[in-house]
N, C-alpha and C. Protein backbone atom coordinates (compact mmCIF):
# COMPACT_ATOMS: atom_id res chain seq x y z
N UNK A 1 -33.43 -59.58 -74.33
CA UNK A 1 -34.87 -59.47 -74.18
C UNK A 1 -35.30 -60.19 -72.91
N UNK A 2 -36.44 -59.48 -72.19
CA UNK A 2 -36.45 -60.16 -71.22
C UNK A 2 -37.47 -61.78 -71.11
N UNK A 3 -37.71 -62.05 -70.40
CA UNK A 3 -38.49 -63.51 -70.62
C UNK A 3 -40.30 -63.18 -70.61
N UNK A 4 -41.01 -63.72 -70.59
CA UNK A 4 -42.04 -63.48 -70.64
C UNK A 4 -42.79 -64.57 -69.97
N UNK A 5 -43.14 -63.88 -68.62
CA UNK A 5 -43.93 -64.47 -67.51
C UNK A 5 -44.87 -64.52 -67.19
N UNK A 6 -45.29 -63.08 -67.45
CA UNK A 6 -46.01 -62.35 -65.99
C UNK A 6 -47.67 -62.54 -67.25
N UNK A 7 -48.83 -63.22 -66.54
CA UNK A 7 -49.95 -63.16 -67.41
C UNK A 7 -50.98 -62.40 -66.97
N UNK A 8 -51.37 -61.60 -67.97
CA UNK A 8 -52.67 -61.19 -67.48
C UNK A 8 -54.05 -61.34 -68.54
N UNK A 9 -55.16 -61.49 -67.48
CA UNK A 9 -56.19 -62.43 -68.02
C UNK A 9 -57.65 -61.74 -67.88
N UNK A 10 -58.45 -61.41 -68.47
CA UNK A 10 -60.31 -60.71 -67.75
C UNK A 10 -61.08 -61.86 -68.37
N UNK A 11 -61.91 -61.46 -67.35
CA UNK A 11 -63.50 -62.75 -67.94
C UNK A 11 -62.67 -64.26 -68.02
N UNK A 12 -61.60 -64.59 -67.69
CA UNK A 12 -61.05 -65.86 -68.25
C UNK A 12 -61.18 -65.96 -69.46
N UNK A 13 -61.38 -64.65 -70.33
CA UNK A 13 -61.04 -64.98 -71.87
C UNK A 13 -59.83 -64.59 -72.63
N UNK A 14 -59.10 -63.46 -71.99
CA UNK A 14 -58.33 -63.30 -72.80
C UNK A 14 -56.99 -63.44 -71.56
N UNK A 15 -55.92 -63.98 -72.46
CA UNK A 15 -54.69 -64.28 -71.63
C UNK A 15 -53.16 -63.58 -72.66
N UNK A 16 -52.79 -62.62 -71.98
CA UNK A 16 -51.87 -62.20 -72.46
C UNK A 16 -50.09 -61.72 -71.75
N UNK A 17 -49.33 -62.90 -72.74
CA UNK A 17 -47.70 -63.03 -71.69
C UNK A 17 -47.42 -61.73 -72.14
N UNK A 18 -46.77 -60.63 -71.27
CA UNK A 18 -46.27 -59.29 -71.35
C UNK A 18 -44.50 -59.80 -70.52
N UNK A 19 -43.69 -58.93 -70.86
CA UNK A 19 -42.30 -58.66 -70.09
C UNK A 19 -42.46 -58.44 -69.08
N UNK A 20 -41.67 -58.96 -68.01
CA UNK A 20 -41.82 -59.07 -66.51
C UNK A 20 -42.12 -57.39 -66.16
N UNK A 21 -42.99 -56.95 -65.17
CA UNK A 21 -42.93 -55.42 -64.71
C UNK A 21 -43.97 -54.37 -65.40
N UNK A 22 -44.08 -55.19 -66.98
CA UNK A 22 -45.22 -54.53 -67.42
C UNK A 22 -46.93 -54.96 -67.14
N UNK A 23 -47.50 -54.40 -67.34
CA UNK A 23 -49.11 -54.21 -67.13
C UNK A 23 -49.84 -53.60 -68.01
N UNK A 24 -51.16 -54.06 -68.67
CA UNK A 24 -52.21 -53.65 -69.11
C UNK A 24 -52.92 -53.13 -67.84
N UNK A 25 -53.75 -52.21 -68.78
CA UNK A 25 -54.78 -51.34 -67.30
C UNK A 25 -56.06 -52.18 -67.63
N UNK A 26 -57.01 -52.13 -67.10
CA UNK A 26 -58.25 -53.04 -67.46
C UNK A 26 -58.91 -51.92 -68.21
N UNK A 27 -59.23 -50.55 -68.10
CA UNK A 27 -59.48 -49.44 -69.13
C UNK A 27 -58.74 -49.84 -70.36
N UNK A 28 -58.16 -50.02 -70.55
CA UNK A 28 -56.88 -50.16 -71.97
C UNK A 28 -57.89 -51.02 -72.68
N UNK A 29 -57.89 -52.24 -71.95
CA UNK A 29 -58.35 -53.83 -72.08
C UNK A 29 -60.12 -53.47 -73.02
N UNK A 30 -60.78 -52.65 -72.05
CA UNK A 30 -62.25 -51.99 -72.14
C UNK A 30 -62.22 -51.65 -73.02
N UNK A 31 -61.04 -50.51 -73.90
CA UNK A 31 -61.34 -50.08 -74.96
C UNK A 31 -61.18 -50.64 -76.27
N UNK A 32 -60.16 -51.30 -76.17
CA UNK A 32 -59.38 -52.45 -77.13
C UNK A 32 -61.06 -53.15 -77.61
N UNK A 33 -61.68 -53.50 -76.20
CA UNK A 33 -62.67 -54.74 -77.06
C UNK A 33 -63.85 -53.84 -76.90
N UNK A 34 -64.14 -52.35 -76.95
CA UNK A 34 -65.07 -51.72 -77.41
C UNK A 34 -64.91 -51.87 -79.05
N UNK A 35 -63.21 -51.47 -79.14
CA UNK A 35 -62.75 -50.86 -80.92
C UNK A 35 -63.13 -52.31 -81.26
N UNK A 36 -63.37 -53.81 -80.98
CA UNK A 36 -63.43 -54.94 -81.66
C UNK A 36 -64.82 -54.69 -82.46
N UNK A 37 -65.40 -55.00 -80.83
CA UNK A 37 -66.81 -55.06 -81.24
C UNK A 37 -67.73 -54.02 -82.18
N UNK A 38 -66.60 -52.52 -82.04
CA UNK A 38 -67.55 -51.79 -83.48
C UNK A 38 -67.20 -51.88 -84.63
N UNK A 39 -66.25 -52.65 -85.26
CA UNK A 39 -66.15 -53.81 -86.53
C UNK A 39 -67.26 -53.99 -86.44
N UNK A 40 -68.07 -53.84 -87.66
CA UNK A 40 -69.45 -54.77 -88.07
C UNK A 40 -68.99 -55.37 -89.77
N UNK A 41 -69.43 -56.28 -89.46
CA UNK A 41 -68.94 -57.65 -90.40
C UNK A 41 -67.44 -57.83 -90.97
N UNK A 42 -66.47 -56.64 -91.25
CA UNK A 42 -65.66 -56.97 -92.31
C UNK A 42 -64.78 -55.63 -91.47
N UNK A 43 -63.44 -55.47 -91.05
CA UNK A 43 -62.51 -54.81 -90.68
C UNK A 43 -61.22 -54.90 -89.59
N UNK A 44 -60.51 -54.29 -89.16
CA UNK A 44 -59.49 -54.32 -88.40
C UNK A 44 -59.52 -53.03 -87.12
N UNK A 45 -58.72 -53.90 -86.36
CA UNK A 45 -58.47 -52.91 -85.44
C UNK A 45 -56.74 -52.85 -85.34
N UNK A 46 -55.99 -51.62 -85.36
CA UNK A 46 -54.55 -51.46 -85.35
C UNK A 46 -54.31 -50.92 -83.78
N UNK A 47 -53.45 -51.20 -83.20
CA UNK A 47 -52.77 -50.87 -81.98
C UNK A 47 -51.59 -50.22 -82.11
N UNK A 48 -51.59 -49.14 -81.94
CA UNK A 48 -49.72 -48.44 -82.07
C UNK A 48 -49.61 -48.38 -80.67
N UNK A 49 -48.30 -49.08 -80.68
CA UNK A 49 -47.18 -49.20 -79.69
C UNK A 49 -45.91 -48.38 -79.65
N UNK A 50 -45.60 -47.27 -78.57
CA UNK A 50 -44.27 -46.67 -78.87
C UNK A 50 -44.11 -46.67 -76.87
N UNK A 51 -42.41 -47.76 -77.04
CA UNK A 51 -41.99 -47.63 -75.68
C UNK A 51 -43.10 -48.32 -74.69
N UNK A 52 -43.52 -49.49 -74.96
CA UNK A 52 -44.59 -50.01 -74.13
C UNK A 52 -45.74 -49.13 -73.48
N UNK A 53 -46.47 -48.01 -74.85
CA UNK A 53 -47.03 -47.28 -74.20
C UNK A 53 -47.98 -47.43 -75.48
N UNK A 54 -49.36 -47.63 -75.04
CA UNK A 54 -50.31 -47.66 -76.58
C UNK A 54 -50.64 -46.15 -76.86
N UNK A 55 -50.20 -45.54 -77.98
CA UNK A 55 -50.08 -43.89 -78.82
C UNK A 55 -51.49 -43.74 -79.33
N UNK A 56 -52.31 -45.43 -80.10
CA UNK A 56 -53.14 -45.20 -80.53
C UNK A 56 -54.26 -46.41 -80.86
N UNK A 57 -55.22 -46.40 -81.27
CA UNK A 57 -56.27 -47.04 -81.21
C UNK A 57 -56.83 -46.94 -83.02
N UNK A 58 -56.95 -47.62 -83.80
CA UNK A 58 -57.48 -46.88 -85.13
C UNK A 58 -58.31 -48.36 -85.55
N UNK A 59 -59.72 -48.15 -85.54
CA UNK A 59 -60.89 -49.00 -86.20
C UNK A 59 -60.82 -48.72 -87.48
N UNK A 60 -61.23 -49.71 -88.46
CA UNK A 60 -61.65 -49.88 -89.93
C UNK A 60 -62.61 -50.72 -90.04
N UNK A 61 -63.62 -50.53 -90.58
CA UNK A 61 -64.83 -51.34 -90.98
C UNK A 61 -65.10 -51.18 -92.48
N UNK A 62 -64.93 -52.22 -93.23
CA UNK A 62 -64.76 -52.65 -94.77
C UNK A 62 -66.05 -52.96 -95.24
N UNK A 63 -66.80 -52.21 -95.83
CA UNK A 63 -68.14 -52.40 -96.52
C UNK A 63 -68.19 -53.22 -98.02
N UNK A 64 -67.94 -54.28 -97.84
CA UNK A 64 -68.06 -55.22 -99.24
C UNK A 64 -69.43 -54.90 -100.14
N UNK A 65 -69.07 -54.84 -101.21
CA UNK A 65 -69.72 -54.84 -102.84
C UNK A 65 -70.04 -55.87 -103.73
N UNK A 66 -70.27 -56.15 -104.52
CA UNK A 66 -70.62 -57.09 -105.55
C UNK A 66 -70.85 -56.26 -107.15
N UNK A 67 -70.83 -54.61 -107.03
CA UNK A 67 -71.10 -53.71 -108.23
C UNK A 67 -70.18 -53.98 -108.78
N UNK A 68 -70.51 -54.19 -110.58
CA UNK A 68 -69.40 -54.28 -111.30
C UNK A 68 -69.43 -53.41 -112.42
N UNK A 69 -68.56 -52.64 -112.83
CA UNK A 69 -68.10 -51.48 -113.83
C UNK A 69 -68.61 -51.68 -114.83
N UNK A 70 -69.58 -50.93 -115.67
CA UNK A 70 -69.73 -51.59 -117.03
C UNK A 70 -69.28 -50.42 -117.97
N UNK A 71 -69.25 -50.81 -119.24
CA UNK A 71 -68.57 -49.27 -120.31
C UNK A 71 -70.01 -49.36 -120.91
């Protein structure tokens, strides 16, 4: 495996060690923290990775309850 050097960083907020040679695009970066920010209150964001190449992007936003079943 190779070592992990090379950093890349936006806004000075986010800092991420990748394998020497690879690169994030700053579009990539844009969309990643579009999919964050449309989480509203409660969900995930998944990243598929195949071959250092992102395949996919998939948001979930979890709408919590308090209803309880009655008979």
């Amino acid at each position: 495996m190779q070592s992990l050097d090379t950093s890349y960083s936006t806004n000075g907020k986010v800092k991420l060690d990748l394998p020497v040679g690879k690169q994030v695009s700053p579009a990539l970066v844009d969309e990643i923290i579009k999919s964050i920010k449309s989480v509203s209150g409660f969900g995930s964001v998944e990243i598929y990775i195949q071959d250092f190449s992102v395949t996919q992007i998939t948001t979930r936003s979890i709408k919590k309850t308090k209803h309880f079943l009655t008979e």
